[in-house]
C-alpha atoms as a PDB file:
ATOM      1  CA  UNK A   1      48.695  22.459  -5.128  1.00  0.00           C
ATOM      2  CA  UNK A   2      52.514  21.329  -5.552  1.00  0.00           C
ATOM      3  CA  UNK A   3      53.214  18.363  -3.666  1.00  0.00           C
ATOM      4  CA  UNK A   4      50.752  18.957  -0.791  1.00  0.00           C
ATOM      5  CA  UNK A   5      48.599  16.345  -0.081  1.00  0.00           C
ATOM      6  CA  UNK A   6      44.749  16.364  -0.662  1.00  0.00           C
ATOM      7  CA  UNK A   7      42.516  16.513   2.464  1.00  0.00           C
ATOM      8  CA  UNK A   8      40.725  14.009   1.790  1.00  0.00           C
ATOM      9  CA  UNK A   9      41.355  10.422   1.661  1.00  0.00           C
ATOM     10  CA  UNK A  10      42.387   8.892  -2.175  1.00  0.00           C
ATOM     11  CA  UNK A  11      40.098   5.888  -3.349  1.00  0.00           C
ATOM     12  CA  UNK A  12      40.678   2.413  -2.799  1.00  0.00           C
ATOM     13  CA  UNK A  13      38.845  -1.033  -2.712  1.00  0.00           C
ATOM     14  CA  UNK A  14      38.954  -0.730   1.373  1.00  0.00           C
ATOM     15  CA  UNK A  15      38.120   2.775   1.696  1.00  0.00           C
ATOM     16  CA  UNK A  16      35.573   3.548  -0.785  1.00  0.00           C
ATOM     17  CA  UNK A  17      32.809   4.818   0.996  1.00  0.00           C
ATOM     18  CA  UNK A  18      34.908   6.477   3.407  1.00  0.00           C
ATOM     19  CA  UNK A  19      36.574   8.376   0.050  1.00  0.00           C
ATOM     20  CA  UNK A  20      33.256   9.165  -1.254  1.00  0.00           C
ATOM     21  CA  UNK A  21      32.050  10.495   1.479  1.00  0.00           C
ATOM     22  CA  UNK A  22      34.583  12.371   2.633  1.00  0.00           C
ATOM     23  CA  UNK A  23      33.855  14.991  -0.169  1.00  0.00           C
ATOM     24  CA  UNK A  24      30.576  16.039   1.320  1.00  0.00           C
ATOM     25  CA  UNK A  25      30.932  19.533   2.321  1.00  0.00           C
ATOM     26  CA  UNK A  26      30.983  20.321   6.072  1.00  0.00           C
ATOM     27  CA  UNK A  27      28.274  22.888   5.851  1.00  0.00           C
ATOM     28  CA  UNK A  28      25.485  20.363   4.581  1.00  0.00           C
ATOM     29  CA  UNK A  29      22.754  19.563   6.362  1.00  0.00           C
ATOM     30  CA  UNK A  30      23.275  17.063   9.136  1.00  0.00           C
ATOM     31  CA  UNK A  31      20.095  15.153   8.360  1.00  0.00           C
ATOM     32  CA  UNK A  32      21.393  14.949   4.816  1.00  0.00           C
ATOM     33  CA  UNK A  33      24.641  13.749   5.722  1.00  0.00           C
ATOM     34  CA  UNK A  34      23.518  10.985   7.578  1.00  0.00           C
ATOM     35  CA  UNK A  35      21.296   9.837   4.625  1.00  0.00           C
ATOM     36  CA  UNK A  36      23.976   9.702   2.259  1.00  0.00           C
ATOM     37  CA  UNK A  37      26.453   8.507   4.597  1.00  0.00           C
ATOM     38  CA  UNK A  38      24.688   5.669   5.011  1.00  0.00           C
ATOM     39  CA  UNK A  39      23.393   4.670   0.995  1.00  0.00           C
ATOM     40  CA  UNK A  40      26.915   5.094   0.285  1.00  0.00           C
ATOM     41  CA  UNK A  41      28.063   3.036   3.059  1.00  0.00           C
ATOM     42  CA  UNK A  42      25.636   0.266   2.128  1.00  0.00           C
ATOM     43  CA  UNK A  43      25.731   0.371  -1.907  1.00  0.00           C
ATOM     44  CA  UNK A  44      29.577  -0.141  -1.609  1.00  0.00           C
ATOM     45  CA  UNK A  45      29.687  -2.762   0.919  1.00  0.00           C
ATOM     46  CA  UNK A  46      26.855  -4.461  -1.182  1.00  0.00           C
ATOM     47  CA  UNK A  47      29.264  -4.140  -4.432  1.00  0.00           C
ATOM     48  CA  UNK A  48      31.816  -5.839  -2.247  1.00  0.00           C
ATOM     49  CA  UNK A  49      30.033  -8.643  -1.398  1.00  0.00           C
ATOM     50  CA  UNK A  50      28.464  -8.954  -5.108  1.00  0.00           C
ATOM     51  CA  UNK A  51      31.294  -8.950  -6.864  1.00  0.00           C
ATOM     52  CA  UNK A  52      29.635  -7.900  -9.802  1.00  0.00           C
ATOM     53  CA  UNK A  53      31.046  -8.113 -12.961  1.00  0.00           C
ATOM     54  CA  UNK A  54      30.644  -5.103 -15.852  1.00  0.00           C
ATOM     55  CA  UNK A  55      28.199  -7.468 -17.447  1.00  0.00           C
ATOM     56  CA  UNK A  56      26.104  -7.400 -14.608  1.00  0.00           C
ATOM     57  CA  UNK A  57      26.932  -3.620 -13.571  1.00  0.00           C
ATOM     58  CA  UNK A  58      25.594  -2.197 -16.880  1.00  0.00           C
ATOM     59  CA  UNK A  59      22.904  -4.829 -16.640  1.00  0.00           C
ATOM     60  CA  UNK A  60      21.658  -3.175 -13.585  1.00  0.00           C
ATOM     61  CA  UNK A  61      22.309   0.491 -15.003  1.00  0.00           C
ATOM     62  CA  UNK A  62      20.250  -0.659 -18.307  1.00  0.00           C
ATOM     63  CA  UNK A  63      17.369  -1.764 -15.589  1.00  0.00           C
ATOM     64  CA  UNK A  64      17.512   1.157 -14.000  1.00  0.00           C
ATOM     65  CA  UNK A  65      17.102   3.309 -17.064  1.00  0.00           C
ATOM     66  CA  UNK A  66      13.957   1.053 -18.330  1.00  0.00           C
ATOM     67  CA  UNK A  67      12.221   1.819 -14.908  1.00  0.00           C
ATOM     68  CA  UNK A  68      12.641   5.153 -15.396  1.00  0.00           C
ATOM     69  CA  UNK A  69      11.035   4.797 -19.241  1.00  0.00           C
ATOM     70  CA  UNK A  70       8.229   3.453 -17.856  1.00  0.00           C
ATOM     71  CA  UNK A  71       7.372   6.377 -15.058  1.00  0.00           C
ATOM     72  CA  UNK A  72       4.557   8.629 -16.610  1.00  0.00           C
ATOM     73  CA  UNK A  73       1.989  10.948 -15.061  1.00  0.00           C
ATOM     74  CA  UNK A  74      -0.541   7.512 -14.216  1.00  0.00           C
ATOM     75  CA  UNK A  75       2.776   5.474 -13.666  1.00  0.00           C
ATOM     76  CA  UNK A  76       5.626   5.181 -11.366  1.00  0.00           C
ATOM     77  CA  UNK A  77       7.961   2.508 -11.931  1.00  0.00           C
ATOM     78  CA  UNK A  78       9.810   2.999  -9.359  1.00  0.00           C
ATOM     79  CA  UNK A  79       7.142   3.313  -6.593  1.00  0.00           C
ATOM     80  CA  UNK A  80       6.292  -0.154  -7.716  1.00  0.00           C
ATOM     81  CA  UNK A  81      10.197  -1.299  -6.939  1.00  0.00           C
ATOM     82  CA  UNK A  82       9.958  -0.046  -3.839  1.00  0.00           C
ATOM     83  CA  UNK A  83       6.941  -1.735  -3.347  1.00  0.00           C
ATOM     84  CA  UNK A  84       7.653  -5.433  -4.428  1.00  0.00           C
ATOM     85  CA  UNK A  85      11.265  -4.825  -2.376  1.00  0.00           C
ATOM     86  CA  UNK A  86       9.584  -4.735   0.595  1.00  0.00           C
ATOM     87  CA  UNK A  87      10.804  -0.919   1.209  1.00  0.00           C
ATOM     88  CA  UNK A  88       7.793   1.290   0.654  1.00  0.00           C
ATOM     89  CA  UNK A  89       5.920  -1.215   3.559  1.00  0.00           C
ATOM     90  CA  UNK A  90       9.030  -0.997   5.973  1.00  0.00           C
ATOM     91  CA  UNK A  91       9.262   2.938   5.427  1.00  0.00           C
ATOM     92  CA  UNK A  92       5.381   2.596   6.010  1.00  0.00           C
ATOM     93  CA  UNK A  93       5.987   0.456   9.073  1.00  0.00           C
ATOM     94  CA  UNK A  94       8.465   3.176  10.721  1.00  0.00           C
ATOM     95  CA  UNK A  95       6.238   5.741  10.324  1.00  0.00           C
ATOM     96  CA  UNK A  96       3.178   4.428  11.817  1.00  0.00           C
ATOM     97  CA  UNK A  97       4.309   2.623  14.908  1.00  0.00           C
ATOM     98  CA  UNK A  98       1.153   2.504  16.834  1.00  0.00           C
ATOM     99  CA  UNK A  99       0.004   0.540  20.432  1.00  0.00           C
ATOM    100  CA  UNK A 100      -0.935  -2.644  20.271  1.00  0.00           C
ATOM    101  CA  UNK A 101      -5.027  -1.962  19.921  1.00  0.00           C
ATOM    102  CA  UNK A 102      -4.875   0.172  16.888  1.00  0.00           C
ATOM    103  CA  UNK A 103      -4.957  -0.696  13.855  1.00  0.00           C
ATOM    104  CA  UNK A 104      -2.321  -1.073  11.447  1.00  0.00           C
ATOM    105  CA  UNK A 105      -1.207   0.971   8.920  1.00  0.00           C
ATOM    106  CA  UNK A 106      -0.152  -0.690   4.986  1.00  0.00           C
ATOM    107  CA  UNK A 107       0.467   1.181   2.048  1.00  0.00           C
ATOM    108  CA  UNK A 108      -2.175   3.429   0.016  1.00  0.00           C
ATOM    109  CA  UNK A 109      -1.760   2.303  -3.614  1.00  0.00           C
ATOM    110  CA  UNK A 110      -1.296   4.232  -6.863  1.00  0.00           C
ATOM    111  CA  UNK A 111      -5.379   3.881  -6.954  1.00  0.00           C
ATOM    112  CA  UNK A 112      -6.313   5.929  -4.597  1.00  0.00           C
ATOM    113  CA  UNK A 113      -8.581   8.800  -5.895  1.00  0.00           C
ATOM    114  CA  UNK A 114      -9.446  12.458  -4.330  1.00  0.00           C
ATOM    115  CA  UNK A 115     -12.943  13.709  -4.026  1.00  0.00           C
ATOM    116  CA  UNK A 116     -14.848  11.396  -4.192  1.00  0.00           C
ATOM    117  CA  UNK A 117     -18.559  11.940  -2.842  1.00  0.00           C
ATOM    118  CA  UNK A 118     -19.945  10.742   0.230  1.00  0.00           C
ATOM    119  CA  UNK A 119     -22.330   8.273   0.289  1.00  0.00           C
ATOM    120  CA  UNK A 120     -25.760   7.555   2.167  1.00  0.00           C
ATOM    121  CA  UNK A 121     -25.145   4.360   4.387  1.00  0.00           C
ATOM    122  CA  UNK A 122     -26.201   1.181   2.648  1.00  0.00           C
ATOM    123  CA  UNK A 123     -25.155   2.291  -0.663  1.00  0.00           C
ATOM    124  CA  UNK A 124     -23.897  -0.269  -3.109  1.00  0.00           C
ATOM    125  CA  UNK A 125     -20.375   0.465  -4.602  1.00  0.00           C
ATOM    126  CA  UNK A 126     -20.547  -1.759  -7.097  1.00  0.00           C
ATOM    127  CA  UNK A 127     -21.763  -0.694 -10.692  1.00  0.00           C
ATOM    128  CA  UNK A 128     -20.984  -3.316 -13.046  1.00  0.00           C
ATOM    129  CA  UNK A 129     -22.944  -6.094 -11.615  1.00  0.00           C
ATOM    130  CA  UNK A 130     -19.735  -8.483 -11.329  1.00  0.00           C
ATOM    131  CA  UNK A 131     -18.599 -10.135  -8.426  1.00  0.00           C
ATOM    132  CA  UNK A 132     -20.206 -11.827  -5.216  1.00  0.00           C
ATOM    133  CA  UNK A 133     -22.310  -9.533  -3.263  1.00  0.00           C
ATOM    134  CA  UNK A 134     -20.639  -8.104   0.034  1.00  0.00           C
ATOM    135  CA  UNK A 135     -22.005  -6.645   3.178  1.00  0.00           C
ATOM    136  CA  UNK A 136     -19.694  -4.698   4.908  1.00  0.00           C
ATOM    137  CA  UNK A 137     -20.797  -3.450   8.527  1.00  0.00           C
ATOM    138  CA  UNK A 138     -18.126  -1.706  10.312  1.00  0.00           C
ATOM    139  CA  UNK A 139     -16.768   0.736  13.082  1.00  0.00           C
ATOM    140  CA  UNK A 140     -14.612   3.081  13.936  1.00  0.00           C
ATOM    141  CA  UNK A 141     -13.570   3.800  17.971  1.00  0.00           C
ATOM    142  CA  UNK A 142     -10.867   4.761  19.951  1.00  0.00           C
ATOM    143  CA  UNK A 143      -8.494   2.493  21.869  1.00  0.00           C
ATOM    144  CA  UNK A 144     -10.321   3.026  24.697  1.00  0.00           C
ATOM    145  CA  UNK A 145     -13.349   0.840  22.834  1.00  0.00           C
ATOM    146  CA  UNK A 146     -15.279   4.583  22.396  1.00  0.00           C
ATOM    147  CA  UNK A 147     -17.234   4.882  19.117  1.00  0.00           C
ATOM    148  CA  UNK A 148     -15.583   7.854  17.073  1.00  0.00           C
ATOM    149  CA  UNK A 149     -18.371   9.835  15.567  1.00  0.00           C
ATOM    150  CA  UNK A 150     -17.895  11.763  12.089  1.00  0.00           C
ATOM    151  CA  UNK A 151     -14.989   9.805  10.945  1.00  0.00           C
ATOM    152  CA  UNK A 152     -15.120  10.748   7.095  1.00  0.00           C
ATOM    153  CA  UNK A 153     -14.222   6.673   5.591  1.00  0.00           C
ATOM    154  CA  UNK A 154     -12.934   6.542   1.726  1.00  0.00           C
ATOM    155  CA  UNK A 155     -13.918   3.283   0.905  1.00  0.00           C
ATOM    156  CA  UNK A 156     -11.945   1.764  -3.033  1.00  0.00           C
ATOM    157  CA  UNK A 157     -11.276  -1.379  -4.397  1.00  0.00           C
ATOM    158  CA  UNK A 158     -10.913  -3.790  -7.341  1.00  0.00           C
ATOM    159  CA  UNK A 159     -13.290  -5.027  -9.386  1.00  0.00           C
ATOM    160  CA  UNK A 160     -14.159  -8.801 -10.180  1.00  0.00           C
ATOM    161  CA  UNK A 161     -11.702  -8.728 -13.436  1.00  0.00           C
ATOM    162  CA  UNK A 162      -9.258  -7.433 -11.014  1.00  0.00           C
ATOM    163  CA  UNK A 163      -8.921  -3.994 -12.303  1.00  0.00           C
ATOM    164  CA  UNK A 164      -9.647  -0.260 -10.851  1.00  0.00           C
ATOM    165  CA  UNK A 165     -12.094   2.046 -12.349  1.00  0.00           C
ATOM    166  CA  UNK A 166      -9.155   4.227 -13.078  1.00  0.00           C
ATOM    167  CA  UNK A 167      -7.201   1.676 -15.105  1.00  0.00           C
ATOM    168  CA  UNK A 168     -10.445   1.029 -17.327  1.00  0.00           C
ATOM    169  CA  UNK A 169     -11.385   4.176 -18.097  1.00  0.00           C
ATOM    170  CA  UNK A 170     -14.721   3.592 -20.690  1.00  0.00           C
ATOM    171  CA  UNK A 171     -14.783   0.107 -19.682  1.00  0.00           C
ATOM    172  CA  UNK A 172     -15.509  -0.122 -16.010  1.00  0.00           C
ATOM    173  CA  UNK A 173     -18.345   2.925 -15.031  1.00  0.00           C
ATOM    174  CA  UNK A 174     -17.226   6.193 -13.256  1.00  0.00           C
ATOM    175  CA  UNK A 175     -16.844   5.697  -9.647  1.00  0.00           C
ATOM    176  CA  UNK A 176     -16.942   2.090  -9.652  1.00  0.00           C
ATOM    177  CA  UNK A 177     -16.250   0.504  -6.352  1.00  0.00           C
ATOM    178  CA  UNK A 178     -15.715   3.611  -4.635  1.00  0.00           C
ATOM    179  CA  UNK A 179     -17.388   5.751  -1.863  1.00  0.00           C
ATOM    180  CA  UNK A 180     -17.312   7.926   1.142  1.00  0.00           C
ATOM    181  CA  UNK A 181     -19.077   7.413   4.265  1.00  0.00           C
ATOM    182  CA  UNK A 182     -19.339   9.590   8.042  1.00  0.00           C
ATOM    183  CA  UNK A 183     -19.537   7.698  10.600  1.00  0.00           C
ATOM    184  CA  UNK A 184     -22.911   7.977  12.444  1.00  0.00           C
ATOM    185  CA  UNK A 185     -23.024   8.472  16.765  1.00  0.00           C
ATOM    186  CA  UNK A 186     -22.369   4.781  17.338  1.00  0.00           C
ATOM    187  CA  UNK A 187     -19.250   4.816  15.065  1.00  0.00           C
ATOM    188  CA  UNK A 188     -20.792   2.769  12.156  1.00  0.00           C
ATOM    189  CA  UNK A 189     -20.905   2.914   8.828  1.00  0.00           C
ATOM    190  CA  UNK A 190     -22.170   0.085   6.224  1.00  0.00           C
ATOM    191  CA  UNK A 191     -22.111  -0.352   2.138  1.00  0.00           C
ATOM    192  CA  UNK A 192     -22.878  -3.382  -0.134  1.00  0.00           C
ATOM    193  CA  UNK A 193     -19.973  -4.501  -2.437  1.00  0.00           C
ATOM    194  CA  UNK A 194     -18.351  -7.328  -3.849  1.00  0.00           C
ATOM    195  CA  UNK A 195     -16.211  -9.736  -2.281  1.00  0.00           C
ATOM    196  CA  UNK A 196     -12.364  -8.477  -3.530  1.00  0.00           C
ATOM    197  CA  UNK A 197     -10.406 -10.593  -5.365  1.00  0.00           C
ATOM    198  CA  UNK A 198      -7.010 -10.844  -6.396  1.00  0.00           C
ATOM    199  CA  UNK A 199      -5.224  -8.976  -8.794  1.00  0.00           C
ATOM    200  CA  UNK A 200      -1.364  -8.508 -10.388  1.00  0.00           C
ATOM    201  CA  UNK A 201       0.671  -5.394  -9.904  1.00  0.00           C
ATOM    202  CA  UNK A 202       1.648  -3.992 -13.212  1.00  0.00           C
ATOM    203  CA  UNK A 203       4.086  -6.442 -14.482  1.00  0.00           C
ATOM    204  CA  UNK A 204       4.663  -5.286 -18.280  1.00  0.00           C
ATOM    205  CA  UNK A 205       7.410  -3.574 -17.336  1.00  0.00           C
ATOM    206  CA  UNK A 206      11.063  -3.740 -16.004  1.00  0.00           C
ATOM    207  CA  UNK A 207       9.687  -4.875 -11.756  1.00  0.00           C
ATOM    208  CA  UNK A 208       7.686  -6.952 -13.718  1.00  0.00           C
ATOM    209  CA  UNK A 209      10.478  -9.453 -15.661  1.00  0.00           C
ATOM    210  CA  UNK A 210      12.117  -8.569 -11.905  1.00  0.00           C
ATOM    211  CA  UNK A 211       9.454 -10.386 -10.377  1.00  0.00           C
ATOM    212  CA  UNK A 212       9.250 -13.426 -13.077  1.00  0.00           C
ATOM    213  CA  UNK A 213      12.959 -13.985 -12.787  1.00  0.00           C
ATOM    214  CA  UNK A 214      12.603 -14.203  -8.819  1.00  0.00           C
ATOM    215  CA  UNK A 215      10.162 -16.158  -9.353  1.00  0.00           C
ATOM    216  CA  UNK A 216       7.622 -14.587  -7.419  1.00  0.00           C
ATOM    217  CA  UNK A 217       3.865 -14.042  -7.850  1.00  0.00           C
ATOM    218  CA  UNK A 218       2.863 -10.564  -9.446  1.00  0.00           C
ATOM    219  CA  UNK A 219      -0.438 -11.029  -7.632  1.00  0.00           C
ATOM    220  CA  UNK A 220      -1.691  -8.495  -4.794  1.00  0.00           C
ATOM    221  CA  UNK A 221      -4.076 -10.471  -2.446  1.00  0.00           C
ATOM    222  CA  UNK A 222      -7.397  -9.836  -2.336  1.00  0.00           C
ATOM    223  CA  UNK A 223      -8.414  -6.655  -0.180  1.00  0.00           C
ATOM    224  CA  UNK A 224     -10.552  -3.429   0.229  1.00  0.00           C
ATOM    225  CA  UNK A 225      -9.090  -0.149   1.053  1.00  0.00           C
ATOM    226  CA  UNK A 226     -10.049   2.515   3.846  1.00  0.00           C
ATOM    227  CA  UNK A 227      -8.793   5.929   5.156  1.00  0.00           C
ATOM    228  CA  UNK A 228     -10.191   6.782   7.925  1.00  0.00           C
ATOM    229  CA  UNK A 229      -9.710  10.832   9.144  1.00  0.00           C
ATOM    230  CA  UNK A 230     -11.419  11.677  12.749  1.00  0.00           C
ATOM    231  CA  UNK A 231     -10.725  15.119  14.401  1.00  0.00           C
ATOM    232  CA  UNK A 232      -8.388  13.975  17.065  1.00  0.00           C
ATOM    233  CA  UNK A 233      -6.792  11.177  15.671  1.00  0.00           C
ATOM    234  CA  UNK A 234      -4.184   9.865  13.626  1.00  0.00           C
ATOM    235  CA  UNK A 235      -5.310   9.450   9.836  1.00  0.00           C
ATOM    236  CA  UNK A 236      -5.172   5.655   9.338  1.00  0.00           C
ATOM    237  CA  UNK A 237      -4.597   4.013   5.618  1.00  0.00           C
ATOM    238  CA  UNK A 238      -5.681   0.436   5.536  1.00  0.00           C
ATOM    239  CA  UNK A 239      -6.739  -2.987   3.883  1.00  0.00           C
ATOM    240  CA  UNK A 240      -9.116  -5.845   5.224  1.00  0.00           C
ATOM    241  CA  UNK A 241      -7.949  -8.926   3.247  1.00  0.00           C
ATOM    242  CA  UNK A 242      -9.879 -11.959   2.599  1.00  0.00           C
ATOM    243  CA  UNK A 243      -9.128 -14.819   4.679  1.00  0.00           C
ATOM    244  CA  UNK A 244      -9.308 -17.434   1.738  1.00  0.00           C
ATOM    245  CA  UNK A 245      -6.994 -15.774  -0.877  1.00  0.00           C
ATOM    246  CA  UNK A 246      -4.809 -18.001  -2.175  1.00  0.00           C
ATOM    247  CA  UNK A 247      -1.842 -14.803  -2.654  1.00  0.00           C
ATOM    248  CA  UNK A 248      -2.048 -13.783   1.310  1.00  0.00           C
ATOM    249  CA  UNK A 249       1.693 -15.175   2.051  1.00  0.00           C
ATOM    250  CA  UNK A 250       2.629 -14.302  -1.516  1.00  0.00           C
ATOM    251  CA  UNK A 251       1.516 -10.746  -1.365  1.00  0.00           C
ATOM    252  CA  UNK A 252       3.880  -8.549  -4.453  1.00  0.00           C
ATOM    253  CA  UNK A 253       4.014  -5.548  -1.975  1.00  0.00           C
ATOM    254  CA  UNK A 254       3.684  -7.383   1.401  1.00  0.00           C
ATOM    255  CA  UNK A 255       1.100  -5.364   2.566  1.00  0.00           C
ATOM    256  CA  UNK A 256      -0.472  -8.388   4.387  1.00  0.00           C
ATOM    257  CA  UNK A 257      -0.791  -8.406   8.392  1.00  0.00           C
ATOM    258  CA  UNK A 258      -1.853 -10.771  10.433  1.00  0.00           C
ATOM    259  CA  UNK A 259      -4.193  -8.326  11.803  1.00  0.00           C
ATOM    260  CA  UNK A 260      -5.952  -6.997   8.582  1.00  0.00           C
ATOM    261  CA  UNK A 261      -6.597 -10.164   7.520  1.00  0.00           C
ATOM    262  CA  UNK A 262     -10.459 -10.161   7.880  1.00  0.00           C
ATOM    263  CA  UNK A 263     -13.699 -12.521   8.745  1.00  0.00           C
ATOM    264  CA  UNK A 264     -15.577 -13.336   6.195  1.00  0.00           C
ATOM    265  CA  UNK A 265     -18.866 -15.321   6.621  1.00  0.00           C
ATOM    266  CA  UNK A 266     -21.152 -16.709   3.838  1.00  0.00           C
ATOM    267  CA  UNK A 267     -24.671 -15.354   4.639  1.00  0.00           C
ATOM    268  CA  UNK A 268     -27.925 -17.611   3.096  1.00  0.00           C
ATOM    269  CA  UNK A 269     -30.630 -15.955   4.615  1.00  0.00           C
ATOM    270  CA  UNK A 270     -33.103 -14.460   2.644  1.00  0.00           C
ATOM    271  CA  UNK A 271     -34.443 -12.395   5.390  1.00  0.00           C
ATOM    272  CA  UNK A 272     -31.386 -10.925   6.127  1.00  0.00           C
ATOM    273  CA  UNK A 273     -30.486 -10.202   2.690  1.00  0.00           C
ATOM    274  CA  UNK A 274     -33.960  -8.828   2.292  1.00  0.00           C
ATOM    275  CA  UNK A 275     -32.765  -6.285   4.917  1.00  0.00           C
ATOM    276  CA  UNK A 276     -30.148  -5.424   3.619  1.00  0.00           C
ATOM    277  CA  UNK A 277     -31.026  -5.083   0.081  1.00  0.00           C
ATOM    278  CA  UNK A 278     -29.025  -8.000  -0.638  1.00  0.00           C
ATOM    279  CA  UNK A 279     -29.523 -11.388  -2.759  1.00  0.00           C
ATOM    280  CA  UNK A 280     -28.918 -14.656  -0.885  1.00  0.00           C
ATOM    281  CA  UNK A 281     -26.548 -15.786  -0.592  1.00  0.00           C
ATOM    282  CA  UNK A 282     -24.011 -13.170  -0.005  1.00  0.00           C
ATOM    283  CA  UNK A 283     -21.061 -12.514   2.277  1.00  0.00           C
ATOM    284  CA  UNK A 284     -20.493 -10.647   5.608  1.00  0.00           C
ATOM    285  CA  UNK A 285     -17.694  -8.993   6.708  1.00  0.00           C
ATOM    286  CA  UNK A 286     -17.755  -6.844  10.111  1.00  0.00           C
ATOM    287  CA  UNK A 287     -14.249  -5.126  10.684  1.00  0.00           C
ATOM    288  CA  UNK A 288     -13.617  -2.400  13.571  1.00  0.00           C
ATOM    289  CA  UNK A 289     -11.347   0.095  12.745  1.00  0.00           C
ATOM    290  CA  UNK A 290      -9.298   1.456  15.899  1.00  0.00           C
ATOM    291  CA  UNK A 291      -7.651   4.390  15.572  1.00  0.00           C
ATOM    292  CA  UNK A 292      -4.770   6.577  17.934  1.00  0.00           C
ATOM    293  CA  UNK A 293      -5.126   9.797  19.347  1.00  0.00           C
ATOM    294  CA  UNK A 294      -2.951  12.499  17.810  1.00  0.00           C
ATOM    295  CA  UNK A 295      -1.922  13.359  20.912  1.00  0.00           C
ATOM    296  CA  UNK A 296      -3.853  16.887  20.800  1.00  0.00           C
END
């Protein structure tokens, strides 16, 4: 090399993103550039404003390295820091910007489970007897108001102790407080369940000391979760919140919208629940599910 400069800029407190990424090679993707342009961009001017000392720099690399600890094959750590920093619902967000009448998207969970069996209309999801009993009677159209037809609906939530089938394995029975339902000609489907209830986000970990040094709520609030697949149309992932949870403005993942926060109406009726195979008094909750054209 001799004397000759370097082609690239040296490092400094000014230029440091601008030395880092500099060094990317000019044959890399352009879509990958831009990514790392960016994080680079940000992390250092986010440095610059911190401040931080080395204290606080190898505290954050020792945080870091306990997240990763706790990732197995039924955990993600850091699915669930993404989640209570508000990024996995804003990278949700830009990925399902829909018209006004559809409904919105929020994020699927580490819960969800594949294969589950479909379901005869009516059928009760819940197999531990806990909870307050819940009528669900819903729909699924277009945004034009048309009913969709042979929408296939996974249907999942938490129990009354606030825990997933899944996480209680030998505890809570097989296939609790899940199901699958088609649609019928008139768009509807209906189950019995529970009225959901609030639960906290793993919090034994690393995102959860995060969380209690914040000072923020581990809870999720309370909420059933749908997909909803229709020939046609976009898939949809969604919640329908309770309207009285206490943890609705203090949601860990902010998965909370206005508009999936749902109607729930205390039913005593004996008739009724008669109908429905229901005890009295139960509650009612009657959410339409509006879903966008793929555009095909």
């Amino acid at each position: 090399m001799g004397n000759r400069a370097p082609s690239y800029p040296l490092f400094s407190e000014r230029r440091s993103a601008l030395a880092v990424n500099a060094r990317i090679a000019p044959d890399v993707s352009p879509r990958l550039r831009e990514i790392v342009t960016a994080v680079v961009e940000h992390l250092h001017a986010a440095v610059k404003q911190i401040e931080p000392t080395h204290e606080e720099w190898l505290a954050a690399i020792r945080f870091l390295t306990e997240t990763g600890h706790m990732c197995d094959e039924w955990r993600q750590e850091f699915i669930l820091l993404s989640d209570v920093l508000g990024v996995s619902m804003l990278v949700d967000a830009i990925n399902h910007r829909r018209p006004g009448s559809a409904t919105e998207n929020t994020i699927l969970g580490p819960f969800f489970v594949a294969g589950t069996p479909v379901l005869e209309h009516g059928a009760n999801l819940c197999l531990d007897g806990k909870g307050e009993p819940l009528l669900v009677r819903a729909r699924v159209v277009d945004t034009s108001g048309q009913p969709v037809a042979n929408a296939v609906v996974d249907v999942w939530q938490a129990n009354d102790d606030g825990f997933y089938d899944v996480q209680q394995t030998g505890i809570q029975p097989r296939g609790n407080l899940r199901g699958k339902f088609v649609t019928d000609a008139g768009g509807a489907f209906w189950f019995r369940s529970i009225k959901p209830r609030h639960y906290p986000i793993p919090n034994d970990g690393p995102v959860g000391k995060l969380l209690a040094s914040l000072g923020r709520s581990p809870n999720r609030a309370a909420h059933i979760h749908f997909i909803i697949d229709a020939a046609g149309h976009e898939p949809l992932i969604t919640h329908v919140f309770a309207p009285d949870c206490p943890y609705l403005a203090e949601d860990a993942v902010f998965g909370v919208k206005k508009s999936l926060i749902g109607t729930f109406e205390r039913v005593a009726d004996a008739a009724s629940a008669a109908e429905f195979g229901m005890v009295s008094p139960y509650w009612l909750t009657e959410p339409t599910f509006v879903l966008q054209s793929d555009g095909r």
